[in-house]
C-alpha atoms as a PDB file:
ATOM      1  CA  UNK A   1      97.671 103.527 120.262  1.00  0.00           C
ATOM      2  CA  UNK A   2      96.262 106.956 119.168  1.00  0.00           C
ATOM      3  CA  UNK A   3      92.835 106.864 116.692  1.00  0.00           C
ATOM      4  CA  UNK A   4      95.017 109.622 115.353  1.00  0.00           C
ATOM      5  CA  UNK A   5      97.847 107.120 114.391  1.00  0.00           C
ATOM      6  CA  UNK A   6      95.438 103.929 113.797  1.00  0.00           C
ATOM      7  CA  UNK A   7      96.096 101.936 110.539  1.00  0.00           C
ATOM      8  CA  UNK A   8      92.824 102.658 109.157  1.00  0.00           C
ATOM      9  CA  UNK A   9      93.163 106.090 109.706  1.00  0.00           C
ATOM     10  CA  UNK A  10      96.453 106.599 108.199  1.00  0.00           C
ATOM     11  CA  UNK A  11      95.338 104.095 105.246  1.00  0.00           C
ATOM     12  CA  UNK A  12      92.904 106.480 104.450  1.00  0.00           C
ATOM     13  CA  UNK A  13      94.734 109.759 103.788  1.00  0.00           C
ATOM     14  CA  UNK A  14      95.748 111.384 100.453  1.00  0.00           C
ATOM     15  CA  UNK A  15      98.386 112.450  98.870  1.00  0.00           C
ATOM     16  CA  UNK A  16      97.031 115.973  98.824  1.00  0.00           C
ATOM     17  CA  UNK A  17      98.572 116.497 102.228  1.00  0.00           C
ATOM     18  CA  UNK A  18     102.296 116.859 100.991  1.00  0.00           C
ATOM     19  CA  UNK A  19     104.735 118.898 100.002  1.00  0.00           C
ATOM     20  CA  UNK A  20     105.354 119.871  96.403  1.00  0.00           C
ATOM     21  CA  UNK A  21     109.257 119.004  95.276  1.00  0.00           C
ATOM     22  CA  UNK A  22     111.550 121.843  95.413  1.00  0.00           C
ATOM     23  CA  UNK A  23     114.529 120.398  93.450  1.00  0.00           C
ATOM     24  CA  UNK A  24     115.344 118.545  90.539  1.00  0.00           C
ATOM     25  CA  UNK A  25     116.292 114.936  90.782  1.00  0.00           C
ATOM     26  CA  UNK A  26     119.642 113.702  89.170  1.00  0.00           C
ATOM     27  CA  UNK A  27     119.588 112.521  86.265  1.00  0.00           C
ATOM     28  CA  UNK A  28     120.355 108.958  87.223  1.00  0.00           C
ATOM     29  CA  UNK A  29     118.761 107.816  90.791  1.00  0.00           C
ATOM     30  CA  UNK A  30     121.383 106.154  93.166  1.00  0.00           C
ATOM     31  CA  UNK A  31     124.370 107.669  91.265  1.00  0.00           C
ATOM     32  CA  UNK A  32     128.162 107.421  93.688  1.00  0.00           C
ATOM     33  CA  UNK A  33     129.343 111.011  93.018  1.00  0.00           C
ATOM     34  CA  UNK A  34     133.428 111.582  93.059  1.00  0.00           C
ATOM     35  CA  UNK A  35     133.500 111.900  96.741  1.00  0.00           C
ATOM     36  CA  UNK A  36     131.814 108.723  97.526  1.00  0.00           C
ATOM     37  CA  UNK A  37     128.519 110.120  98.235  1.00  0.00           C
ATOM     38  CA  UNK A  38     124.791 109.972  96.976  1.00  0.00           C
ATOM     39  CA  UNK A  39     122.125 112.692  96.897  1.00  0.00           C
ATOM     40  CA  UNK A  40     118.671 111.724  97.648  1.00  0.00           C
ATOM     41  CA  UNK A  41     115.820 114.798  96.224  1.00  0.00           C
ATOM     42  CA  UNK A  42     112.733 114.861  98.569  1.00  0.00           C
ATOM     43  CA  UNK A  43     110.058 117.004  99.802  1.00  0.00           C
ATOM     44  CA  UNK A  44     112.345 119.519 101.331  1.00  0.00           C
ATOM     45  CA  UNK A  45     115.137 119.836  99.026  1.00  0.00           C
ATOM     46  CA  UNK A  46     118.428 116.946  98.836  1.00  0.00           C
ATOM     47  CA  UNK A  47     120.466 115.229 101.361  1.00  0.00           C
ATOM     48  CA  UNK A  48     123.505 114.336 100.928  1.00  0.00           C
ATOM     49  CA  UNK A  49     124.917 111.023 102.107  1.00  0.00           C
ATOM     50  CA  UNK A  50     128.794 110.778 102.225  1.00  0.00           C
ATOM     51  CA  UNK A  51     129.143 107.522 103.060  1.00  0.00           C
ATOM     52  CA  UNK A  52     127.190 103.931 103.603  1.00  0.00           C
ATOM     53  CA  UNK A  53     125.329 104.446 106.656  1.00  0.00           C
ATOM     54  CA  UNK A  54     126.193 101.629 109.421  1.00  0.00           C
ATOM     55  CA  UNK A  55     123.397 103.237 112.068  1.00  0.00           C
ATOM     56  CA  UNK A  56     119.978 104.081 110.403  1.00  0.00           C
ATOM     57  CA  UNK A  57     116.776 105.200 112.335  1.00  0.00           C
ATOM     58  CA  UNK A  58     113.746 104.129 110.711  1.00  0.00           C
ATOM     59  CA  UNK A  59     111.604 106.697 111.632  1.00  0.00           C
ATOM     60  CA  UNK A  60     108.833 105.851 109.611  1.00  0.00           C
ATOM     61  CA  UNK A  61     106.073 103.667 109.984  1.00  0.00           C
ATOM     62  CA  UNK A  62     106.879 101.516 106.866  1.00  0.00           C
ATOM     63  CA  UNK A  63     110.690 102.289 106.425  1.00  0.00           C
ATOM     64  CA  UNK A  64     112.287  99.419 108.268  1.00  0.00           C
ATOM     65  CA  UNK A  65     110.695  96.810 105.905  1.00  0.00           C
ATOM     66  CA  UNK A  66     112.548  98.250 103.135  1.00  0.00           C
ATOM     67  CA  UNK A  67     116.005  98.540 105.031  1.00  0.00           C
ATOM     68  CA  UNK A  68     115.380  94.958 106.125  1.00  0.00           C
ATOM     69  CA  UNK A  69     115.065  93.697 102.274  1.00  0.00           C
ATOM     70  CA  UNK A  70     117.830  95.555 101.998  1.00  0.00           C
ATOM     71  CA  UNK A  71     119.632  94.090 104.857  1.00  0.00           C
ATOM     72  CA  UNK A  72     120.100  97.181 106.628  1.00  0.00           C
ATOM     73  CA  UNK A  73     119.533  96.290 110.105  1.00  0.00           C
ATOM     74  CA  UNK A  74     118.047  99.810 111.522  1.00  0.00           C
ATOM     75  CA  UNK A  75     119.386 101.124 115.408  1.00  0.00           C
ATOM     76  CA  UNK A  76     115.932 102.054 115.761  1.00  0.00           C
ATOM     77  CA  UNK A  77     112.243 101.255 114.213  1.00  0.00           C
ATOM     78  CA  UNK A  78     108.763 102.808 114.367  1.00  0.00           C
ATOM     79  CA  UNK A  79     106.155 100.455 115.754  1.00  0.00           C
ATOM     80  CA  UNK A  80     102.981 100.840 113.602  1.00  0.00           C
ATOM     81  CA  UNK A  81     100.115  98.542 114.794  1.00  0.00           C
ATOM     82  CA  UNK A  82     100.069  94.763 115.681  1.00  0.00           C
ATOM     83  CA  UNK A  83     102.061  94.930 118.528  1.00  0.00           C
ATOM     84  CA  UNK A  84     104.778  92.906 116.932  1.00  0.00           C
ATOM     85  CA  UNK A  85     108.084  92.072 118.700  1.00  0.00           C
ATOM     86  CA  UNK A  86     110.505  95.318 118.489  1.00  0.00           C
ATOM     87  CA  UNK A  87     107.824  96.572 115.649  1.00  0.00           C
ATOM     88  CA  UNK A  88     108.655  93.987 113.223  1.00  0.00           C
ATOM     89  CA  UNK A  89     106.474  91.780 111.144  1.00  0.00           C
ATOM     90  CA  UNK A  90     106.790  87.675 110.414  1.00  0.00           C
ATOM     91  CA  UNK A  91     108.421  88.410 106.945  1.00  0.00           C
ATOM     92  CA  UNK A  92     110.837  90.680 108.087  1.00  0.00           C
ATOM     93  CA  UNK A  93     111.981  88.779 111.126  1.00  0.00           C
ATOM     94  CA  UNK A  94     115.081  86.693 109.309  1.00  0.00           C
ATOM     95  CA  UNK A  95     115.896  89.547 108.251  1.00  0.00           C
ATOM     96  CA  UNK A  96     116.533  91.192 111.791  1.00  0.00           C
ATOM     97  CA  UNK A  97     118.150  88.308 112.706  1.00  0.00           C
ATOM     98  CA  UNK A  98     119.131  88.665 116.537  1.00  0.00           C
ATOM     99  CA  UNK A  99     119.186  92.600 116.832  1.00  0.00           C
ATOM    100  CA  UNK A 100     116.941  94.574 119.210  1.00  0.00           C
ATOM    101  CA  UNK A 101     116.603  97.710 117.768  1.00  0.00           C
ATOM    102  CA  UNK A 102     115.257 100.170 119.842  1.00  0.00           C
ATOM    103  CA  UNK A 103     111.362 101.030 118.954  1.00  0.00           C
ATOM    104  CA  UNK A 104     109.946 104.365 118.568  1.00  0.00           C
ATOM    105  CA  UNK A 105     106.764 105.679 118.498  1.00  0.00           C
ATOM    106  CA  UNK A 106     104.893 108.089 116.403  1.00  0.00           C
ATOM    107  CA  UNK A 107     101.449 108.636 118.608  1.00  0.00           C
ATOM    108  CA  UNK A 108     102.738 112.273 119.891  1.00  0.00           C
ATOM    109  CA  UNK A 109     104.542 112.975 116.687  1.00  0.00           C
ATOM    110  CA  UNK A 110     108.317 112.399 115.845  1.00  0.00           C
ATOM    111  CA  UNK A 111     110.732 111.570 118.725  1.00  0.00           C
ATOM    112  CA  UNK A 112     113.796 113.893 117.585  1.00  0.00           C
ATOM    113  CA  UNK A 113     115.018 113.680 121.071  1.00  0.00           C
ATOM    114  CA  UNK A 114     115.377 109.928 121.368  1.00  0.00           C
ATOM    115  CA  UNK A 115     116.456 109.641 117.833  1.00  0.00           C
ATOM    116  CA  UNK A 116     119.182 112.054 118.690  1.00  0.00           C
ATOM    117  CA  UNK A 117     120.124 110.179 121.970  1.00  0.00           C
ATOM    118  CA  UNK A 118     120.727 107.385 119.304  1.00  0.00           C
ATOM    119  CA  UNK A 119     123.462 109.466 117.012  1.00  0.00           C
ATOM    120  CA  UNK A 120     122.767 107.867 114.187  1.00  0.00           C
ATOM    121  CA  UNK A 121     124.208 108.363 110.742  1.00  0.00           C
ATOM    122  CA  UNK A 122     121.084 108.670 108.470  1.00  0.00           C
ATOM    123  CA  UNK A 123     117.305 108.940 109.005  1.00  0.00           C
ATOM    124  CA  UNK A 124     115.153 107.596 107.070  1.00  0.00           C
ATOM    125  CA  UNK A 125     111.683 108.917 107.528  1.00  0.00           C
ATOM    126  CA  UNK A 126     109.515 108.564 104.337  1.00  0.00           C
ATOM    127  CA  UNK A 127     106.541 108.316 105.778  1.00  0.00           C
ATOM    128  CA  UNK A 128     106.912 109.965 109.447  1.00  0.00           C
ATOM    129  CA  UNK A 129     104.447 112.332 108.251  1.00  0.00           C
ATOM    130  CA  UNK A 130     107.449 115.632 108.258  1.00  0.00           C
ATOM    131  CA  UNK A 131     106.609 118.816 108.252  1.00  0.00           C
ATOM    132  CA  UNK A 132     109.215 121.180 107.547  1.00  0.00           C
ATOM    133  CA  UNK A 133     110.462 122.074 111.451  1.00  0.00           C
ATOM    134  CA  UNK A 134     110.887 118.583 112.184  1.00  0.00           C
ATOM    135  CA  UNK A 135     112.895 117.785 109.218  1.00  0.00           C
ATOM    136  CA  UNK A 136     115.245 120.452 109.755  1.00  0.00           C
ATOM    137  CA  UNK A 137     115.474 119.510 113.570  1.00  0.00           C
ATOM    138  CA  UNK A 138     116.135 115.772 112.196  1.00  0.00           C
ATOM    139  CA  UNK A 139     118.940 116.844 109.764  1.00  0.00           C
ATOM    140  CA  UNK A 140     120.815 118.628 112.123  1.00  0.00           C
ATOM    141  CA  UNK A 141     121.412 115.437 113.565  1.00  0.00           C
ATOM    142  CA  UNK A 142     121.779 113.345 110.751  1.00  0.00           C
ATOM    143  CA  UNK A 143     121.561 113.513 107.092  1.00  0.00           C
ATOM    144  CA  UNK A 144     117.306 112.638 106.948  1.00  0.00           C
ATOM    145  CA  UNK A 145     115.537 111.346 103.648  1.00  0.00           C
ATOM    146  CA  UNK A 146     111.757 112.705 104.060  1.00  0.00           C
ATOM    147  CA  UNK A 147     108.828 112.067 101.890  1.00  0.00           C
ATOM    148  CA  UNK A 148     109.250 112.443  98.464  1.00  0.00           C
ATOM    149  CA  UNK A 149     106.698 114.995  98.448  1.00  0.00           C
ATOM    150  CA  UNK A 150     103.609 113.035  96.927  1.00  0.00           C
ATOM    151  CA  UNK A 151     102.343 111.958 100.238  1.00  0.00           C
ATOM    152  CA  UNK A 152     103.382 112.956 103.642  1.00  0.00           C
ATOM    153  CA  UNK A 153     102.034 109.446 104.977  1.00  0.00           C
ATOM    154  CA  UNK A 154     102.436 106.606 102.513  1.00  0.00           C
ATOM    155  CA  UNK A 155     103.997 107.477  99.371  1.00  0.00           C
ATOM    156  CA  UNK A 156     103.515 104.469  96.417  1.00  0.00           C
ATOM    157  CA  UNK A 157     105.605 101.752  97.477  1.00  0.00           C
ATOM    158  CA  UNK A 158     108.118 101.878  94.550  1.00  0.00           C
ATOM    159  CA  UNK A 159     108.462 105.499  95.216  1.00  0.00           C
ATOM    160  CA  UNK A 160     109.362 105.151  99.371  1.00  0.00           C
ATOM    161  CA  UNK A 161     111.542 101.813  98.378  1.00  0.00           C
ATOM    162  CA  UNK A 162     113.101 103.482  95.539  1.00  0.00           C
ATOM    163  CA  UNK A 163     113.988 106.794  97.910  1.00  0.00           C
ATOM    164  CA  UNK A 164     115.512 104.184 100.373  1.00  0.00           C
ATOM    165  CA  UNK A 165     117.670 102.340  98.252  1.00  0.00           C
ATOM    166  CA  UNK A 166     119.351 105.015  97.187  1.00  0.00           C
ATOM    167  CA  UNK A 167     119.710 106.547 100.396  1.00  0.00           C
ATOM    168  CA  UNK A 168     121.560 103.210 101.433  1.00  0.00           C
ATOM    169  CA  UNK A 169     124.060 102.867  98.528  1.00  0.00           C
ATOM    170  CA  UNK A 170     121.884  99.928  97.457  1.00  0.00           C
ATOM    171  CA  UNK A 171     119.564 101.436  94.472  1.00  0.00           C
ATOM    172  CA  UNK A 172     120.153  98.503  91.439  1.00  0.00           C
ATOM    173  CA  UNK A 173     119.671  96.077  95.009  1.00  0.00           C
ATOM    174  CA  UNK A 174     116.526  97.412  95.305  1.00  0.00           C
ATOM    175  CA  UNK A 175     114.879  97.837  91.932  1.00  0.00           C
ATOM    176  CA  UNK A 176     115.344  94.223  91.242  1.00  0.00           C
ATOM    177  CA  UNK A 177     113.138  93.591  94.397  1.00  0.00           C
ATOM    178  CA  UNK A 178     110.884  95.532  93.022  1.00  0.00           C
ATOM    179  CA  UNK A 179     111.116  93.473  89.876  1.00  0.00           C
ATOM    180  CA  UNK A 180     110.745  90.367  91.546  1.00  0.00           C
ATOM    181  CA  UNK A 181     107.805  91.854  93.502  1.00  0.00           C
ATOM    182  CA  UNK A 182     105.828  92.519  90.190  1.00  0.00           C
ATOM    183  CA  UNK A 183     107.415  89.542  88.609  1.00  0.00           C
ATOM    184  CA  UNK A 184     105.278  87.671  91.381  1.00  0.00           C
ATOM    185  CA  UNK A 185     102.118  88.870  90.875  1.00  0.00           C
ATOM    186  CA  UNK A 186     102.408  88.146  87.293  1.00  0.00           C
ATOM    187  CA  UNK A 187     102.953  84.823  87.966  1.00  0.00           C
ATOM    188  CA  UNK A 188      99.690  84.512  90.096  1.00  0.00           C
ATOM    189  CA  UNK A 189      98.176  86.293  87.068  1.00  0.00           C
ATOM    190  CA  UNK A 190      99.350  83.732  84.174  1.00  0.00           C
ATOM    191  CA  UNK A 191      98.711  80.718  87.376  1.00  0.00           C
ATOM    192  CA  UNK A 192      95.147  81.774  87.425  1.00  0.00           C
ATOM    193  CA  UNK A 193      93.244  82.566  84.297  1.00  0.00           C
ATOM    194  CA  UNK A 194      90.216  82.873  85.979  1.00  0.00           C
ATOM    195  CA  UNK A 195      91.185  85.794  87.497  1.00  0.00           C
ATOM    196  CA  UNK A 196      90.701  88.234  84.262  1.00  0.00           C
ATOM    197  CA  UNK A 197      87.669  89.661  84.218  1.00  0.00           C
ATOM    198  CA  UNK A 198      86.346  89.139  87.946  1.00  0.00           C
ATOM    199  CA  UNK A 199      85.950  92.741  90.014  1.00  0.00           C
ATOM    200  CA  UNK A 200      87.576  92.757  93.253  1.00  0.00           C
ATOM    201  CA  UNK A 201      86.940  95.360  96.198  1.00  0.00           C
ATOM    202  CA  UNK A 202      89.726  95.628  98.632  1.00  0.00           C
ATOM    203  CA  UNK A 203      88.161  96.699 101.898  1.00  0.00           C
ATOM    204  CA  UNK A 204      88.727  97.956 105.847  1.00  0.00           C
ATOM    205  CA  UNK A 205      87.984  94.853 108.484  1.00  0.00           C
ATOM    206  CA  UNK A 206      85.593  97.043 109.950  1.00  0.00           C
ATOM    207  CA  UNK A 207      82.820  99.039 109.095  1.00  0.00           C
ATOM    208  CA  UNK A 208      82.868 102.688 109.239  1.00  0.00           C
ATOM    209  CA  UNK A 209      79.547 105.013 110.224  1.00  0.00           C
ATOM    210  CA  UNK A 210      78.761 104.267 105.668  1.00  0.00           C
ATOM    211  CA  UNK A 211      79.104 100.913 105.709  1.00  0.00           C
ATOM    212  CA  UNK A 212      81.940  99.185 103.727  1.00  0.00           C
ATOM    213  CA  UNK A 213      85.362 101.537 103.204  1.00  0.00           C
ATOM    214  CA  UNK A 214      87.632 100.976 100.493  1.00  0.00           C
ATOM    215  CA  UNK A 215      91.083 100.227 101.872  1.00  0.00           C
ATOM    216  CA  UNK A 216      93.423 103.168 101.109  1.00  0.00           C
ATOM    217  CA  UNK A 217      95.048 104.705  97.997  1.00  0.00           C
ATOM    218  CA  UNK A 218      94.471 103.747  94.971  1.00  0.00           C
ATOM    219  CA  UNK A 219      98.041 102.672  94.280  1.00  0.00           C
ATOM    220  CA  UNK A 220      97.694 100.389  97.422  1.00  0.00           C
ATOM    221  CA  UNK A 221      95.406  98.393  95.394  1.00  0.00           C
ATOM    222  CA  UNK A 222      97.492  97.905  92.401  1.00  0.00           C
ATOM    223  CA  UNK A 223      98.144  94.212  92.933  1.00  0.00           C
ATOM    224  CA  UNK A 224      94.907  93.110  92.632  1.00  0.00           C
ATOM    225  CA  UNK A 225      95.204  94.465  89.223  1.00  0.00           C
ATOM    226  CA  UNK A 226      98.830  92.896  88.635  1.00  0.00           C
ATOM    227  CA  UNK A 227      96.916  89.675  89.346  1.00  0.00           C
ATOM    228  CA  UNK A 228      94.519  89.969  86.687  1.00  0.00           C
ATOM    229  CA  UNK A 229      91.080  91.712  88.319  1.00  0.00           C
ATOM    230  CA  UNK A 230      89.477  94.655  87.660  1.00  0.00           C
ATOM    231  CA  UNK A 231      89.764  96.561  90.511  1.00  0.00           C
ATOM    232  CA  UNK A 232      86.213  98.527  91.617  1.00  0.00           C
ATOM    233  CA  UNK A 233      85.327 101.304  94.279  1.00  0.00           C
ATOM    234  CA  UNK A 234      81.738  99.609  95.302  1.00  0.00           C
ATOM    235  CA  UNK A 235      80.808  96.685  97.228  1.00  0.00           C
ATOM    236  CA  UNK A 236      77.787  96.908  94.608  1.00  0.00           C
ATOM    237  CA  UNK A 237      79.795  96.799  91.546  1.00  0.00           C
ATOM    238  CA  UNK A 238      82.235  93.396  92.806  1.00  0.00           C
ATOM    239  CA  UNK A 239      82.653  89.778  92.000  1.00  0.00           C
ATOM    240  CA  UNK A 240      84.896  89.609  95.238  1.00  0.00           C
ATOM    241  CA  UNK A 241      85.348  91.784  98.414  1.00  0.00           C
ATOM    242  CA  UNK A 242      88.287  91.182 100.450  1.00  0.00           C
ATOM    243  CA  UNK A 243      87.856  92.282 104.003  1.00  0.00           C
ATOM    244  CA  UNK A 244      91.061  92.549 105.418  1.00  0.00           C
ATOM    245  CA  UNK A 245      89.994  91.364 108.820  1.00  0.00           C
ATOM    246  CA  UNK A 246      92.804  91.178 111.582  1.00  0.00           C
ATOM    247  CA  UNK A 247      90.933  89.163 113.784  1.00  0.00           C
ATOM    248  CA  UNK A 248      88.004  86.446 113.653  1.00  0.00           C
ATOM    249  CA  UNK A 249      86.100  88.804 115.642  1.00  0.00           C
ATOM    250  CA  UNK A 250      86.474  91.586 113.274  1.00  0.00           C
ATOM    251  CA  UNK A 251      85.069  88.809 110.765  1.00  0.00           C
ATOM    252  CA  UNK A 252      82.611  87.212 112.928  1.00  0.00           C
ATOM    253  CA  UNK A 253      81.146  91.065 113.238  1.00  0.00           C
ATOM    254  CA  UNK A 254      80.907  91.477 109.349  1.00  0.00           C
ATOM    255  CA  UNK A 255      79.305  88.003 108.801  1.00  0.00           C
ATOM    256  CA  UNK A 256      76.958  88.671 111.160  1.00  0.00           C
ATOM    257  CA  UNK A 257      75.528  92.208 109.646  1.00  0.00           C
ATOM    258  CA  UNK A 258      72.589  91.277 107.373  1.00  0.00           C
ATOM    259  CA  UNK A 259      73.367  94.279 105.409  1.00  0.00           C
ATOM    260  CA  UNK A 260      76.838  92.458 104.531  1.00  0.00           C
ATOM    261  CA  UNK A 261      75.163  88.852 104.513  1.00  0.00           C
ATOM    262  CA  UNK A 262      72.799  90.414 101.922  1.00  0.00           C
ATOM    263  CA  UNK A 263      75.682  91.310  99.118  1.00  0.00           C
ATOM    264  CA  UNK A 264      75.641  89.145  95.826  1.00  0.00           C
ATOM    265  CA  UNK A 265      79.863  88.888  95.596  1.00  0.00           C
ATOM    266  CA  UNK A 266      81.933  86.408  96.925  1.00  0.00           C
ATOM    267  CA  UNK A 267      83.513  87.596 100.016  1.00  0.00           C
ATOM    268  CA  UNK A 268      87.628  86.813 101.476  1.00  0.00           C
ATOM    269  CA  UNK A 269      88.311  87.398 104.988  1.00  0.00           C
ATOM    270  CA  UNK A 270      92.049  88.205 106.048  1.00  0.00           C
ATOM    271  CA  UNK A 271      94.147  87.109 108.724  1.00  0.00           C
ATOM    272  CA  UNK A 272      96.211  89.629 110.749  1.00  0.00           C
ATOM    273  CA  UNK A 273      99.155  88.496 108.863  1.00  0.00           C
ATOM    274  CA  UNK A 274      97.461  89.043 105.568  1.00  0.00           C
ATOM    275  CA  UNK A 275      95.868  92.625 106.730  1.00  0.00           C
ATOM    276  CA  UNK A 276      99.644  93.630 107.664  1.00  0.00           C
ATOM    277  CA  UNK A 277     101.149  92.628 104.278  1.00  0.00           C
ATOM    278  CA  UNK A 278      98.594  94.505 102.486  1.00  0.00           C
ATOM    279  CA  UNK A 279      99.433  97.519 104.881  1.00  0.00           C
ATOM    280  CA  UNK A 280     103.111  97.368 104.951  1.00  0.00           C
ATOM    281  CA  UNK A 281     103.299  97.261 100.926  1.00  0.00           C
ATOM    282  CA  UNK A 282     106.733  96.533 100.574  1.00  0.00           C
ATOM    283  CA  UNK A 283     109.402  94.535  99.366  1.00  0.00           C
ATOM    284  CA  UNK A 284     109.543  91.831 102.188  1.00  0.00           C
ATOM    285  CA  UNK A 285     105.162  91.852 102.648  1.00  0.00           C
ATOM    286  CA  UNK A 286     103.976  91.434  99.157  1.00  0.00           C
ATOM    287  CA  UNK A 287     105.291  87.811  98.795  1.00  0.00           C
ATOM    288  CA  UNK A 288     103.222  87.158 101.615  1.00  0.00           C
ATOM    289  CA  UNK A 289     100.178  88.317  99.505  1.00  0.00           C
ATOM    290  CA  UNK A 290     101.398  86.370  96.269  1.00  0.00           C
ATOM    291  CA  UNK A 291     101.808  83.165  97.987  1.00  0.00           C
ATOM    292  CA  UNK A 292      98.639  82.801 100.752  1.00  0.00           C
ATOM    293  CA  UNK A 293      96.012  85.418  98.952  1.00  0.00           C
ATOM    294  CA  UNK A 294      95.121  83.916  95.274  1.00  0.00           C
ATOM    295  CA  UNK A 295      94.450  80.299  96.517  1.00  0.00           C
ATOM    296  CA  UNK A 296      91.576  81.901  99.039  1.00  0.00           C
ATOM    297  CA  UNK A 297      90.629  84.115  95.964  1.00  0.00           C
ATOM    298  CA  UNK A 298      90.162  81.194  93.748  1.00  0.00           C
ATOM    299  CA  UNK A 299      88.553  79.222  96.363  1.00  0.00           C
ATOM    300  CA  UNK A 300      86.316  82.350  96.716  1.00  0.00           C
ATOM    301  CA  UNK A 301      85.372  82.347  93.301  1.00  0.00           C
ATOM    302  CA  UNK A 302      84.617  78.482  92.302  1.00  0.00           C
END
């Protein structure tokens, strides 16, 4: 894969780089007009949907997880990183079931021609990174849900699964995953008193040319505060600094630089499965995170 299109790299942009909205959203999200369809508001203006889709591209790096929760089986899917069979992660895999969707690729920018190939009936690309000549290439072969306009890569993950439910005639469907999502993490929270108080850093699995890097947007570290820490910017300024490591050499390389060795806080280590579910930040990953991550955190912290 691309540097360009690395998870670290992408991880690390803002949402500076989007588009400001151009239209007003309705008034209530997911709405069935008269005629059977929804309207979805995004970066570029609204699409119209007339109809359930039956044969979605996911043309985004994240999308498919939240069709999958959904259980909208995509045509087509966006491999990422991890090299995972046809792009998809553990969690999601019951959810694919037996289907081999065809996988795309993002390292040279936005395949419109194989999408097209694929006639599908909605594309959802909410974070394919759009500008505004690929969307209107995309919708003139399907109606195409793009980036809410907050972030062209990346969006908060209630915003991107909240965009996709609705674009799938499943919006109530979705917002109680996202209910159960935060429901979760407040469970770890009330499980673990110990938690409140403590400082956590969530950090890259590698360093960069500064040392330790913070791992992505703010937002993306919002359930370490759901669980009950205080969530910090410095490796200086943390009780615990979760590494999310993809491999043991990743972690064997941080344990062995003295400069790391040398830092008062506890320190966590993830697993490639771990580092993905932190990445994917979706309906289907987070579980992941609320069932292995707080017993390595507590263990961390004793």
């Amino acid at each position: 894969m691309s540097r360009v299109w690395s998870r670290r790299g992408f991880l690390g942009l803002t949402a500076g780089a989007a588009a400001t909205l151009v239209a007003c959203a309705p008034d209530k999200p997911g709405t069935v007009a008269g005629d059977g369809s929804v309207t979805v508001t995004h970066a570029f203006g609204e699409t119209r949907i007339p109809a359930p889709p039956t044969k979605v591209v996911s043309a985004g790096l994240t999308c498919a997880d939240d069709l999958l929760a959904l259980g909208v089986v995509p045509i087509a899917v966006t491999d990422w990183f991890g090299a995972e069979p046809f792009g998809v992660w553990p969690w999601a895999r019951p959810q694919l079931g037996d289907a081999q969707p065809v996988v795309l690729s993002l390292a040279d920018g936005v395949q419109v021609e194989q999408i097209a190939a694929l006639a599908p009936d909605l594309i959802v690309a909410t974070d394919a990174g759009l500008d505004q000549d690929t969307y209107t290439q995309l919708s003139q072969i399907a109606p195409t849900v793009a980036q809410s306009g907050r972030a062209a890569f990346f969006e908060p993950w209630r915003d991107q699964a909240t965009t996709i439910g609705q674009a799938v005639f499943r919006h109530d469907d979705m917002q109680k995953l996202i209910a159960d999502v935060d429901a979760a993490f407040k469970a770890v929270k009330d499980d673990h008193p110990e938690f409140g108080g403590k400082r956590a850093a969530l950090l890259a699995g590698t360093l960069g040319e500064d040392g330790a890097q913070i791992s992505g947007p703010a937002w993306r570290r919002e359930f370490l505060d759901q669980m009950g820490f205080t969530v910090v910017e410095s490796v200086d300024d943390a009780d615990v600094l979760i590494w999310t490591t993809e491999t043991p050499e990743e972690q064997a390389a941080l344990q062995a630089d003295p400069a790391i060795a040398g830092l008062r806080a506890r320190q966590v280590f993830t697993d490639k499965e771990l580092a993905g579910a932190i990445a994917y930040a979706s309906p289907l990953s987070y579980p992941v995170l609320a069932q292995r991550l707080p017993s390595m955190l507590a263990e961390a912290l004793t």
